[in-house]
N, C-alpha and C. Protein backbone atom coordinates (compact mmCIF):
# COMPACT_ATOMS: atom_id res chain seq x y z
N UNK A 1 195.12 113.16 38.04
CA UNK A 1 194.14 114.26 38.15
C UNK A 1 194.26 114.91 39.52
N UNK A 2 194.65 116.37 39.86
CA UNK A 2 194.50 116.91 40.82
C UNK A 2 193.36 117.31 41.62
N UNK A 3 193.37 117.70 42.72
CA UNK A 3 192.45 117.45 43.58
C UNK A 3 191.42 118.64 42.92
N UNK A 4 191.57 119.54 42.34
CA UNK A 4 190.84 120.77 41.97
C UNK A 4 190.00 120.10 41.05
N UNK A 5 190.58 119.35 40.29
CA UNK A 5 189.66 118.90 38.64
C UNK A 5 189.18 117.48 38.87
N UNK A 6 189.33 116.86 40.18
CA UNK A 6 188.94 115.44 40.53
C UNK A 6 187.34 115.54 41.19
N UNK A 7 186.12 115.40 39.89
CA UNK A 7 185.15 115.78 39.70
C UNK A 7 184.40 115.16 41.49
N UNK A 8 185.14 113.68 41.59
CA UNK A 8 184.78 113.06 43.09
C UNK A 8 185.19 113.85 44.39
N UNK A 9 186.49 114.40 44.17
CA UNK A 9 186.79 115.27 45.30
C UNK A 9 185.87 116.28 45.79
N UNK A 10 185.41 117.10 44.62
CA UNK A 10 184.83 118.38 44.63
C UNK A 10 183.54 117.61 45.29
N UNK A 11 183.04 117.19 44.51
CA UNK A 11 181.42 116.85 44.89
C UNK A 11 181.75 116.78 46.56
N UNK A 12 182.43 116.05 46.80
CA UNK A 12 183.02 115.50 48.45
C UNK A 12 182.91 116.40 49.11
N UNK A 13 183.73 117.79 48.66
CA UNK A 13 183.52 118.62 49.24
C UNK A 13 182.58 119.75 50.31
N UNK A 14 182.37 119.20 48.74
CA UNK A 14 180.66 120.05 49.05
C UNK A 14 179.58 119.75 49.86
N UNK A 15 179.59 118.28 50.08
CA UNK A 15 178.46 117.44 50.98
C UNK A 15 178.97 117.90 51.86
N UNK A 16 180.55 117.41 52.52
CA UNK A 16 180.60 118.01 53.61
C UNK A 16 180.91 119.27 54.11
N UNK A 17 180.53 120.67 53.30
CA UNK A 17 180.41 122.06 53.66
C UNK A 17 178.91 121.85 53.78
N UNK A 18 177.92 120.91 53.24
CA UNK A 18 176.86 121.32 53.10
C UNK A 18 176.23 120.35 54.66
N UNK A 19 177.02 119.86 54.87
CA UNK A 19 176.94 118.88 56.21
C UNK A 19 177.11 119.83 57.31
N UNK A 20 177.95 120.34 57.16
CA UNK A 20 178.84 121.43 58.35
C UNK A 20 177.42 122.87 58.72
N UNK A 21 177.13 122.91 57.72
CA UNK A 21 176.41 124.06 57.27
C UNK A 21 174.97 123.79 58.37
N UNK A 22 174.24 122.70 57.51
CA UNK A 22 173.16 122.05 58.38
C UNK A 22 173.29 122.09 60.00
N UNK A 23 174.29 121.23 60.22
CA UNK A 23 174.78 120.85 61.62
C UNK A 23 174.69 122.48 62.55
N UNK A 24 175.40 123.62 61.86
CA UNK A 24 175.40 124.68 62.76
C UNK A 24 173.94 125.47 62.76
N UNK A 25 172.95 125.16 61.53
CA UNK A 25 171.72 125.56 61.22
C UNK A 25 170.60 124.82 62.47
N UNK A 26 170.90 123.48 62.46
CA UNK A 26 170.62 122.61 63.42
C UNK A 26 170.72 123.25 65.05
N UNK A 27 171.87 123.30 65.17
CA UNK A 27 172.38 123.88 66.46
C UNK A 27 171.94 125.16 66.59
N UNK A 28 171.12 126.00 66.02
CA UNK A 28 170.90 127.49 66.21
C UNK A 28 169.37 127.60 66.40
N UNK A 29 168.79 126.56 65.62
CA UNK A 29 167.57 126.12 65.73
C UNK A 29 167.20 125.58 67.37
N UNK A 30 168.30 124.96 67.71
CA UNK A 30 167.52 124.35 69.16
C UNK A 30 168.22 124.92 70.44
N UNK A 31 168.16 126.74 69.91
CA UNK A 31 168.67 127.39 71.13
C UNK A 31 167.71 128.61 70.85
N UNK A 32 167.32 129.03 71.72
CA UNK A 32 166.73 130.60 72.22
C UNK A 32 167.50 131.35 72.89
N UNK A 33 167.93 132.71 72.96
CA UNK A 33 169.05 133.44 73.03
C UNK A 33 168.17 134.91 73.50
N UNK A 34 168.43 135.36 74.57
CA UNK A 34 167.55 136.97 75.19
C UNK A 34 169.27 137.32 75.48
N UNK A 35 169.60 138.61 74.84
CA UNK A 35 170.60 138.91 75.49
C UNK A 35 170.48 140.78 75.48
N UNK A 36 170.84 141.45 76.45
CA UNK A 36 170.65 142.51 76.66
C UNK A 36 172.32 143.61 77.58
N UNK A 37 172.11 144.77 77.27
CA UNK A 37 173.37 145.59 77.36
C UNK A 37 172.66 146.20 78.16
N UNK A 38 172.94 146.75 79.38
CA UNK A 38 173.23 148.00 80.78
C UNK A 38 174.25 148.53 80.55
N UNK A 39 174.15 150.00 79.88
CA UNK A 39 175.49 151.05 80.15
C UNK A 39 175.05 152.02 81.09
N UNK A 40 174.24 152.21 82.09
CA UNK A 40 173.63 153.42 82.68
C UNK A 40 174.87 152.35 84.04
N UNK A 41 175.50 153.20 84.32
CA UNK A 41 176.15 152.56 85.67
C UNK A 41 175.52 153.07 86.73
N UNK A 42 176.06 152.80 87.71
CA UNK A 42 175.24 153.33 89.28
C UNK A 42 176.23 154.28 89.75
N UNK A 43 175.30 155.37 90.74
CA UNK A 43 175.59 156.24 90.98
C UNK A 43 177.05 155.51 91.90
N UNK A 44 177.91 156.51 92.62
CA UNK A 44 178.98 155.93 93.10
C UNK A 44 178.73 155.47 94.58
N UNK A 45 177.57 156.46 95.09
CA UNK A 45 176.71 156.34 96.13
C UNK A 45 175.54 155.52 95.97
N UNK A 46 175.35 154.44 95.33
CA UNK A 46 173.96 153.85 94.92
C UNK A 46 174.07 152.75 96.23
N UNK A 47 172.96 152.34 96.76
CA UNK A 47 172.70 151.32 97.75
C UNK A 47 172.67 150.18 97.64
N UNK A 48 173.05 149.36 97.94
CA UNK A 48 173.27 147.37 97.16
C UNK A 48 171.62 147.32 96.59
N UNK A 49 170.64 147.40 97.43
CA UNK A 49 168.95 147.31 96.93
C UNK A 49 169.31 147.66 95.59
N UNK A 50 169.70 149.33 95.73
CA UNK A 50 169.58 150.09 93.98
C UNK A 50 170.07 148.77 93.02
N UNK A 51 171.53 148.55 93.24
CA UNK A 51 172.47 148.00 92.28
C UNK A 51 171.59 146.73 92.23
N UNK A 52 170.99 145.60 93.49
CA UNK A 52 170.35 144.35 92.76
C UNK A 52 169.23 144.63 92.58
N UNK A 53 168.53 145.68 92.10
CA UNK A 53 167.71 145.96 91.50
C UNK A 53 167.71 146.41 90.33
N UNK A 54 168.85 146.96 89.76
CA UNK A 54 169.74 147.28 88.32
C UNK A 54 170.21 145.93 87.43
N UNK A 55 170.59 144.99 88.40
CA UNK A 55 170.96 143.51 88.03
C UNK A 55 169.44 143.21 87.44
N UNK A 56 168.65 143.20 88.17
CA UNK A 56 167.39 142.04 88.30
C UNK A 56 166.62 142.89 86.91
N UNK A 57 166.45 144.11 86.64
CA UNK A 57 165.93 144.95 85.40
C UNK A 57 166.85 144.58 84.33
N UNK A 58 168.18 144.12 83.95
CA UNK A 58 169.14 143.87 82.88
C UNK A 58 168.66 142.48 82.64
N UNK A 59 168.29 141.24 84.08
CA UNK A 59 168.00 139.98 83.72
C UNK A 59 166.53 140.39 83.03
N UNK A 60 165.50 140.86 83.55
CA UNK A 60 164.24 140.89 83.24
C UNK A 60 164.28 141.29 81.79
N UNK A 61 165.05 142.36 80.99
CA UNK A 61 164.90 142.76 79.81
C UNK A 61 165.34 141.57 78.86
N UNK A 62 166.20 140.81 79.11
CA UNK A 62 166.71 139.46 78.39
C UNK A 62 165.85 138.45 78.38
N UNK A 63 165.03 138.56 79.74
CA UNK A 63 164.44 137.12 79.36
C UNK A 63 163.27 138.06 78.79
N UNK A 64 162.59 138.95 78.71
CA UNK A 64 161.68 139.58 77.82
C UNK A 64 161.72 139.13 76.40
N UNK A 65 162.91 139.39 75.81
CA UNK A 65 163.67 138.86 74.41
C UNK A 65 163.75 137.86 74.30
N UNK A 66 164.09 136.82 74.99
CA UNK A 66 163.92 135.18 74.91
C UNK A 66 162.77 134.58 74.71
N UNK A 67 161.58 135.08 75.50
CA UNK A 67 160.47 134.84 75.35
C UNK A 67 159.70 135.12 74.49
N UNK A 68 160.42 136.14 73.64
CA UNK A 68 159.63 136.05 72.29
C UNK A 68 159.13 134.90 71.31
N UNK A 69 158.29 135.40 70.37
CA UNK A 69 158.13 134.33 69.74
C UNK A 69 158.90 133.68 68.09
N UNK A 70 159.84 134.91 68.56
CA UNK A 70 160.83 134.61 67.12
C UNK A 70 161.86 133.92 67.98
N UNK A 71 162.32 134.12 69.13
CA UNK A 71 163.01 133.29 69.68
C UNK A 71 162.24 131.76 70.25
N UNK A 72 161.54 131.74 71.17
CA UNK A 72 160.71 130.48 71.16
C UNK A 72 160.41 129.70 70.37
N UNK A 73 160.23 130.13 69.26
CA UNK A 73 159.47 129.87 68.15
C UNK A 73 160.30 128.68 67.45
N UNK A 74 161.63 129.19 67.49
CA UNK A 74 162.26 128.12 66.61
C UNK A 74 162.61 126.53 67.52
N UNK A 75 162.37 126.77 69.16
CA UNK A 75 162.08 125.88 69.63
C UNK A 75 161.33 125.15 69.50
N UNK A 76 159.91 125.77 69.68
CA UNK A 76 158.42 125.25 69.44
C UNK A 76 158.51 124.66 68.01
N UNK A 77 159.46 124.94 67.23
CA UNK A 77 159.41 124.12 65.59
C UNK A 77 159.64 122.20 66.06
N UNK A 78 160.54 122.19 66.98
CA UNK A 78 160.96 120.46 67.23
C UNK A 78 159.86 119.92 67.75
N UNK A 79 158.54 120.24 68.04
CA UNK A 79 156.83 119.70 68.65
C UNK A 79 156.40 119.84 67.27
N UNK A 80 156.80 119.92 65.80
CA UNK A 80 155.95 119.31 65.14
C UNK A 80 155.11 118.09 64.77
N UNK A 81 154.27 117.78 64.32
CA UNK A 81 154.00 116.89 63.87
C UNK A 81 155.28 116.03 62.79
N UNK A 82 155.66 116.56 62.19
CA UNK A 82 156.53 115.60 61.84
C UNK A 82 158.29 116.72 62.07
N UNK A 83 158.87 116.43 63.15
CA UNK A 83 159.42 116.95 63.58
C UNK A 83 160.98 115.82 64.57
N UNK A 84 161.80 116.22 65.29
CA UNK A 84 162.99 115.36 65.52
C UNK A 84 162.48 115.46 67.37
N UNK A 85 161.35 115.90 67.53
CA UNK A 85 160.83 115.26 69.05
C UNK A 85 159.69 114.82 69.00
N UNK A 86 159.12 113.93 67.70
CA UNK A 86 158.04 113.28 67.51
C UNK A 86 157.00 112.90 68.71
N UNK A 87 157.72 112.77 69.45
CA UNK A 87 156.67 112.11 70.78
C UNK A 87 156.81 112.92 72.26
N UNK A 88 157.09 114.40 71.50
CA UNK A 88 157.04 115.46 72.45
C UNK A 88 157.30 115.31 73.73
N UNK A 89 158.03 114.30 73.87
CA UNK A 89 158.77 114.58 75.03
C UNK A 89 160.44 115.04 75.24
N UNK A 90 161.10 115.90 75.67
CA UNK A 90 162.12 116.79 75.37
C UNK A 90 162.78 117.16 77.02
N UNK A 91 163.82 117.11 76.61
CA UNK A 91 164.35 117.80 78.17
C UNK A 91 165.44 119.14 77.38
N UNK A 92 165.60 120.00 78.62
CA UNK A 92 166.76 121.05 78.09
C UNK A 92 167.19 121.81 79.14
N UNK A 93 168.40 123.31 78.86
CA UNK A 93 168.16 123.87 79.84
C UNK A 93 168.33 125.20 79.97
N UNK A 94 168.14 126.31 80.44
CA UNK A 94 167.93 127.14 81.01
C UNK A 94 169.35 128.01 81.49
N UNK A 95 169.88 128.57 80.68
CA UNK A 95 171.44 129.51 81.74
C UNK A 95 171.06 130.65 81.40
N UNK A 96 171.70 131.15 82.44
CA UNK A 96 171.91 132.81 82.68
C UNK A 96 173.12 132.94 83.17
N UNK A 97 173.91 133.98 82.40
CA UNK A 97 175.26 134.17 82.58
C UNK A 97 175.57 135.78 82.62
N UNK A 98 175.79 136.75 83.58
CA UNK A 98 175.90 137.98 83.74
C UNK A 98 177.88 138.26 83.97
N UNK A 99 177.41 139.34 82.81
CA UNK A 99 178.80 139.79 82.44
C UNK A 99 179.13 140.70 82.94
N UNK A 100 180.39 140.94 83.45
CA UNK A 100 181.09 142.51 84.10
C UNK A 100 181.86 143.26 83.65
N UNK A 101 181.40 143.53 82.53
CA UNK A 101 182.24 144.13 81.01
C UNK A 101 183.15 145.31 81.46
N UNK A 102 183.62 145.67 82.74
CA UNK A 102 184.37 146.53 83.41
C UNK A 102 185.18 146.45 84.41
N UNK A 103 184.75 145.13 84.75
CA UNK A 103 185.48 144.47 85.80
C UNK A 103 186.52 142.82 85.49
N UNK A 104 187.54 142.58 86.42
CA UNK A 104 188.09 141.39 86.04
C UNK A 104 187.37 139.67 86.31
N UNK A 105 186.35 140.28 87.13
CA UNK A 105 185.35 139.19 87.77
C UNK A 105 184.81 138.49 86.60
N UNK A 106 184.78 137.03 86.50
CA UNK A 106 184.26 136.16 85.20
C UNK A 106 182.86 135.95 85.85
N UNK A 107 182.52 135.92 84.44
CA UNK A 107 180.94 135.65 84.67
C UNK A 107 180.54 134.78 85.10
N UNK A 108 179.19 135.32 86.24
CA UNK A 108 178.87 134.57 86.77
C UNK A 108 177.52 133.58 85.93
N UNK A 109 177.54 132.51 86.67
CA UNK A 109 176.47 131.42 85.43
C UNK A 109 175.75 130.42 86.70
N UNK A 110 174.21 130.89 86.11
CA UNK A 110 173.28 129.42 86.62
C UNK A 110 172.97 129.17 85.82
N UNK A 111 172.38 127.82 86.08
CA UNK A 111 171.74 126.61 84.86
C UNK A 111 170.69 125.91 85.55
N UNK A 112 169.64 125.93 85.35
CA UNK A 112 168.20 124.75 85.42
C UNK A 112 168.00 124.12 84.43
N UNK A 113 168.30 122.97 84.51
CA UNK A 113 167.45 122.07 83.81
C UNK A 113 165.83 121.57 83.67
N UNK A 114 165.35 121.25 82.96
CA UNK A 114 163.49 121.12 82.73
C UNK A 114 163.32 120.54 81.75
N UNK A 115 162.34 119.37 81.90
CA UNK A 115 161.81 118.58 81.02
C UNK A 115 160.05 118.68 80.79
N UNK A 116 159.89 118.38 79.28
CA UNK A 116 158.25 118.46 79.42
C UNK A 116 157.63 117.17 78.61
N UNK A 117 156.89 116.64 79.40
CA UNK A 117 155.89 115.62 79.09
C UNK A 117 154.81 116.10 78.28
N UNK A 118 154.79 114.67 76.95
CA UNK A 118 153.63 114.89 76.21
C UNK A 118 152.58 115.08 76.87
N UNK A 119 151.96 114.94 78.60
CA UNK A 119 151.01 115.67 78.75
C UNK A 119 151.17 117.22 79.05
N UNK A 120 152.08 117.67 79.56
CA UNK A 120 151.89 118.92 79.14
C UNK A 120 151.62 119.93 77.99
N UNK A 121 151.72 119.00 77.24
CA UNK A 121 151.18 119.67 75.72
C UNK A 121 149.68 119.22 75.78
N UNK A 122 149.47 118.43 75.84
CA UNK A 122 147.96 118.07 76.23
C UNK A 122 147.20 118.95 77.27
N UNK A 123 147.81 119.50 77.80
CA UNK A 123 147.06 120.18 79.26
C UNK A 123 147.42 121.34 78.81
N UNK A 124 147.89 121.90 78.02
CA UNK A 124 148.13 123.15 77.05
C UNK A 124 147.69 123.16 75.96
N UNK A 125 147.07 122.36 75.11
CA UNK A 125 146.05 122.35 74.15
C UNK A 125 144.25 122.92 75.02
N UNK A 126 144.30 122.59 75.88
CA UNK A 126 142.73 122.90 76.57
C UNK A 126 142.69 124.21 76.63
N UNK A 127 143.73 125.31 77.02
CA UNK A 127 144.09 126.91 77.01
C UNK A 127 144.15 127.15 75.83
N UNK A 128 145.03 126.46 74.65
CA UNK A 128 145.36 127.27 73.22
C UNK A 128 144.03 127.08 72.43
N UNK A 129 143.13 126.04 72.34
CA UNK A 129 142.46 125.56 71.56
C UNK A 129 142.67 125.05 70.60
N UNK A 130 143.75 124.77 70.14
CA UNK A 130 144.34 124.01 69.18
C UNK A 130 144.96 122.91 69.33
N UNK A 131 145.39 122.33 68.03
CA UNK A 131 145.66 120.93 68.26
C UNK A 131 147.17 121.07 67.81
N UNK A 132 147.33 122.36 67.34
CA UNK A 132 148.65 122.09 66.56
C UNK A 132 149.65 121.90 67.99
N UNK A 133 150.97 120.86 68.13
CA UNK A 133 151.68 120.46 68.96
C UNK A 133 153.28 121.94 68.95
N UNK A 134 153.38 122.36 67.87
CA UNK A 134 154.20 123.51 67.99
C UNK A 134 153.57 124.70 69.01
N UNK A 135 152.22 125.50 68.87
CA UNK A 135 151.64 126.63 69.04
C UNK A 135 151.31 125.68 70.67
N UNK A 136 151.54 124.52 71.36
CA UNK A 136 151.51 124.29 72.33
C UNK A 136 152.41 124.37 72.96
N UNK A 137 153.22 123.90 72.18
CA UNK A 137 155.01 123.89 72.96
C UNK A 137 155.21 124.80 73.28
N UNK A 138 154.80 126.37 72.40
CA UNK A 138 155.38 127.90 72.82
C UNK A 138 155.11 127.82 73.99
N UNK A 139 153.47 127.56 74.07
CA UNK A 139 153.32 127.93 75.76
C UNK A 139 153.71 127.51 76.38
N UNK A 140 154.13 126.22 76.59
CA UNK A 140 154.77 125.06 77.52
C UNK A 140 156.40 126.01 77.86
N UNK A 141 157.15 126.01 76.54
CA UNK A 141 158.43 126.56 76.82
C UNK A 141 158.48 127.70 77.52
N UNK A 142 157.50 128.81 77.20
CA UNK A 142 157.46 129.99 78.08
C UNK A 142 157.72 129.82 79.53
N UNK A 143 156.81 129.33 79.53
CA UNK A 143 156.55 128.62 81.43
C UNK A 143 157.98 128.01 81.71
N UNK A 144 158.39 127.12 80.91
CA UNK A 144 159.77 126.56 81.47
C UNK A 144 160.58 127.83 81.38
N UNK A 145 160.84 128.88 80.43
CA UNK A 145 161.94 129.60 80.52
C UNK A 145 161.86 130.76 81.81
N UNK A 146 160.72 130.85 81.65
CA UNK A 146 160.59 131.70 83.37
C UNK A 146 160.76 130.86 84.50
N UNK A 147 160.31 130.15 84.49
CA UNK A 147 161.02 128.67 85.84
C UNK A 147 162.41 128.63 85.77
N UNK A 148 162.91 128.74 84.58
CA UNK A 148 164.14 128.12 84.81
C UNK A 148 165.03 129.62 85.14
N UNK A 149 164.61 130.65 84.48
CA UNK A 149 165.30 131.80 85.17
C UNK A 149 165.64 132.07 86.02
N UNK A 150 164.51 132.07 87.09
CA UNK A 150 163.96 131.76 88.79
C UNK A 150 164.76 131.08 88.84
N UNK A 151 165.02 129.63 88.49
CA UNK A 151 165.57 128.80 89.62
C UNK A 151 166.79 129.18 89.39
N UNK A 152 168.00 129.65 87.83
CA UNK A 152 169.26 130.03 87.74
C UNK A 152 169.41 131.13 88.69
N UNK A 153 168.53 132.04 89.22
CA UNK A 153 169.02 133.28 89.32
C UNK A 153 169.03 133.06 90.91
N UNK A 154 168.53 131.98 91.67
CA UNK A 154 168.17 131.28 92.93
C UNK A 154 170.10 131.03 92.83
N UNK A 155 170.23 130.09 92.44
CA UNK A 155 171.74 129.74 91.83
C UNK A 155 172.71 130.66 92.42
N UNK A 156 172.37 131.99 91.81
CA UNK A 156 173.79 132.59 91.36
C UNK A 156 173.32 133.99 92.17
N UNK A 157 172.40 133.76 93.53
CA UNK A 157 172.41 134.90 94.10
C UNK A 157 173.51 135.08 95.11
N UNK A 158 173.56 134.14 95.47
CA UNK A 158 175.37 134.13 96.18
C UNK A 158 176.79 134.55 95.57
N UNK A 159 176.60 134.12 94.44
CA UNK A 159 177.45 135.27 93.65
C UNK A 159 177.22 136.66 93.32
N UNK A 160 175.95 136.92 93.02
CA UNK A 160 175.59 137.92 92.46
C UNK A 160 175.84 139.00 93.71
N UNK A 161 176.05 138.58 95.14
CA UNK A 161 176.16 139.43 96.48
C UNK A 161 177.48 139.60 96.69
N UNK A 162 178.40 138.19 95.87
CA UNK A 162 180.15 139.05 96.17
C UNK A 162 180.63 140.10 95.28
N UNK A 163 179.60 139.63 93.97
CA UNK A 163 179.77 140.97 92.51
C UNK A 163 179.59 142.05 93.23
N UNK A 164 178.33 142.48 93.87
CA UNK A 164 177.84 143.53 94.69
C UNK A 164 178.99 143.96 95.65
N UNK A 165 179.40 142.73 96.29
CA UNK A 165 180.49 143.51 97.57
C UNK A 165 182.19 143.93 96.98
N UNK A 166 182.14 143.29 96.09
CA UNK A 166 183.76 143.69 95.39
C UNK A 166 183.13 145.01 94.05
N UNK A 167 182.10 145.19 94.03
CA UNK A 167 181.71 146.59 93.34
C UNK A 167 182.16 145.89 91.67
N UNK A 168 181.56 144.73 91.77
CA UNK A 168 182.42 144.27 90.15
C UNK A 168 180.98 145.39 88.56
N UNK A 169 179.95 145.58 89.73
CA UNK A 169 178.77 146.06 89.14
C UNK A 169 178.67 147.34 88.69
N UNK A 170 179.88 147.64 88.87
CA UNK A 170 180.03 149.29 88.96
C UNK A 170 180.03 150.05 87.41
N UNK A 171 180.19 149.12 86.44
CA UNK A 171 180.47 149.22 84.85
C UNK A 171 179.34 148.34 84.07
N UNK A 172 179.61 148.62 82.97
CA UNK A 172 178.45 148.28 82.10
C UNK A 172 178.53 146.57 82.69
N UNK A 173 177.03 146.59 82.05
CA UNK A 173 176.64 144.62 82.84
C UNK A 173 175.98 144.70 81.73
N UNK A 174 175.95 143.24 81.19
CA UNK A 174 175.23 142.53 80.15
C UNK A 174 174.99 140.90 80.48
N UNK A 175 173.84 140.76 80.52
CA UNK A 175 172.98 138.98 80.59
C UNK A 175 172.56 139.13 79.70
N UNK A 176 173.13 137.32 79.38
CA UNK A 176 172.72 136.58 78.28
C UNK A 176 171.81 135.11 79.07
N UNK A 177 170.82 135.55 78.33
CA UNK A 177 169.80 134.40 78.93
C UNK A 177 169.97 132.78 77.59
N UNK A 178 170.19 132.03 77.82
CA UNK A 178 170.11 130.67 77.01
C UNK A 178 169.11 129.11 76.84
N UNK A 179 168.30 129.38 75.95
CA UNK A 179 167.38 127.85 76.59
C UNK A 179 167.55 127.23 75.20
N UNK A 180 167.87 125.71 75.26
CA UNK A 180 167.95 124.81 74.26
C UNK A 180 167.06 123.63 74.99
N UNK A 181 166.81 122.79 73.72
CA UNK A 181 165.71 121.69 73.38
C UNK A 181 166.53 120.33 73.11
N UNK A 182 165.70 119.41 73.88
CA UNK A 182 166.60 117.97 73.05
C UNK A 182 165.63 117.15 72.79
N UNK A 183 165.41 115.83 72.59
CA UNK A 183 164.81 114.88 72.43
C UNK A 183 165.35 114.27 73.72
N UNK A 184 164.26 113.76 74.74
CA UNK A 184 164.54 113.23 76.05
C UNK A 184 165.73 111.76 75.85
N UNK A 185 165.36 111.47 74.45
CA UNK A 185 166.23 110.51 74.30
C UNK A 185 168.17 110.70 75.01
N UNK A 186 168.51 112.00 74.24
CA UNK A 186 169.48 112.28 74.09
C UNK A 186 170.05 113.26 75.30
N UNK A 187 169.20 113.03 75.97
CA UNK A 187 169.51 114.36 77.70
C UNK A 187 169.30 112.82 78.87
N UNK A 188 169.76 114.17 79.75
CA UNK A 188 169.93 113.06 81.37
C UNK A 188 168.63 113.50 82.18
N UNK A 189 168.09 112.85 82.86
CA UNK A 189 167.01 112.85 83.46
C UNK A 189 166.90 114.23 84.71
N UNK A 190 165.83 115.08 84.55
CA UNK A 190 165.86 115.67 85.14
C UNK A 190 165.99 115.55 86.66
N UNK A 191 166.61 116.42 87.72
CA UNK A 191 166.27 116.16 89.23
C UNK A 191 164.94 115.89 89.64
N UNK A 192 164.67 116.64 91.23
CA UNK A 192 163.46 116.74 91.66
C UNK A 192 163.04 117.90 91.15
N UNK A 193 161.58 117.89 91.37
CA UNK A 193 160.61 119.14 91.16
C UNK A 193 161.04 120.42 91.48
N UNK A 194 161.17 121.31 90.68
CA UNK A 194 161.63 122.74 91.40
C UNK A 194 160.24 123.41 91.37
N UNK A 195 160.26 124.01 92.52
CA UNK A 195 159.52 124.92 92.50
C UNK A 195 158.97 126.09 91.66
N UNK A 196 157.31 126.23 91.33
CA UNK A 196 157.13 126.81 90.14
C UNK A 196 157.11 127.96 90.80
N UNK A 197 157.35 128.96 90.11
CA UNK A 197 157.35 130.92 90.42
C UNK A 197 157.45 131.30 89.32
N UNK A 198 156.90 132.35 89.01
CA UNK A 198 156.76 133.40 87.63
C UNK A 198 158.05 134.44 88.41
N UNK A 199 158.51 134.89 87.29
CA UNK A 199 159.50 135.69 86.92
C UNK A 199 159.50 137.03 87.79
N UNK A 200 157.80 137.32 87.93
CA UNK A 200 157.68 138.58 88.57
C UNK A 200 157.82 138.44 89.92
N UNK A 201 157.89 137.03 90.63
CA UNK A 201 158.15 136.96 92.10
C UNK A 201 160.02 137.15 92.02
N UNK A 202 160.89 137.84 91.08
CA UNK A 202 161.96 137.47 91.74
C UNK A 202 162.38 138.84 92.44
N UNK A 203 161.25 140.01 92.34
CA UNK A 203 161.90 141.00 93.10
C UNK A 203 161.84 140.78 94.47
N UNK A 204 160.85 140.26 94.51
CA UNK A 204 160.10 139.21 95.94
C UNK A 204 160.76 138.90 96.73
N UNK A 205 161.87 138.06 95.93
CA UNK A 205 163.24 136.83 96.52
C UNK A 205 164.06 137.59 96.84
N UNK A 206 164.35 138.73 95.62
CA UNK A 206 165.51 139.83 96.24
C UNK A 206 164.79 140.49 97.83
N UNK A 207 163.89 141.06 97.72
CA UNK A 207 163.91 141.50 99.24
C UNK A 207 163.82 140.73 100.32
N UNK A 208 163.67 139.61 100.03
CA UNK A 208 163.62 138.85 100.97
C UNK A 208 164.96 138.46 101.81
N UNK A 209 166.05 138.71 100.68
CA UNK A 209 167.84 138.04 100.35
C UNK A 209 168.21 139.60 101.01
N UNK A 210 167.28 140.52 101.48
CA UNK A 210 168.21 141.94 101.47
C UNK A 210 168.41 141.92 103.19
């Protein structure tokens, strides 16, 4: 009996397309994705301020999109009650990777890592009023994905000043913002404490860096 009409083969098959299938369904589920396009280039005369201030509006519109709740959301699904981070505790992380879709310069990339304790869902139930452990997590993750922006974009401002000085900025730019979820089981322990800042202090940091 050939492999086409070998009723065991086929079935075989199929589990594992239907295995493969899951696994990448899986994997799409425990990522949040903000990604955004800049075609307005800078004038030829524009001032480094202008241009990392053109950067910092392309990051801000991405993580806008990340923070949604169709993106969050499918994070906030693993804080169910009956869910694959049962005991809500989770680590993950945080990249930002800015592209120079005009230039030969490879993208540049930070990464923060962040973990959240079942009390932080607890200390975020007292704000939501609810008990449900998903509609807590959103908020919890929010907060981490703006922390962790901050701290990537802390990262990669030293790069982001040779992009500026070799003019790699001069052509369309596109950031892709990235945050995935694990079960603390299956991640490495976070560092020390980073410093908390909202998103809106990073024009802050830029003038400070000018």
């Amino acid at each position: 009996m050939s492999l086409r009409t070998n009723p065991d083969r086929i079935l075989d098959n199929i589990d594992k397309q239907k295995l493969r299938e899951e696994e990448n369904q899986n994997n799409q589920n425990s990522q949040a994705v903000g990604k955004t396009l800049n075609t307005e280039t800078p004038d030829l005369d524009a001032t480094t301020p202008e241009r990392t201030k053109r950067l910092f509006q392309v990051i801000e519109k991405a993580y806008t999109k990340i923070a949604s709740n169709t993106e969050l959301g499918r994070l906030a699904s693993h804080f169910r009650a009956v869910g694959d981070i049962p005991n809500h505790h989770a680590r993950g992380d945080v990249s930002v990777s800015i592209h120079y879709a005009d230039s030969p310069r490879p993208d540049d990339i930070g990464m923060a890592p962040y973990e959240i304790l079942p009390q932080r869902l607890l200390e975020a139930k007292k704000e939501t009023k609810t008990s449900r452990p998903d509609v807590n997590a959103l908020k919890v993750l929010r907060l981490e994905a703006r922390n962790g922006v901050l701290t990537a974009y802390k990262k990669l401002a030293p790069r982001i000043k040779d992009a500026l000085r070799d003019r790699a900025d001069m052509g369309h730019v596109s950031v892709q913002i990235t945050m995935d979820v694990r079960p603390a089981s299956h991640g490495k322990e976070v560092g020390g404490e980073e410093e908390r800042v909202g998103l809106g202090d990073l024009m802050g940091l830029i003038q400070k860096e000018e």
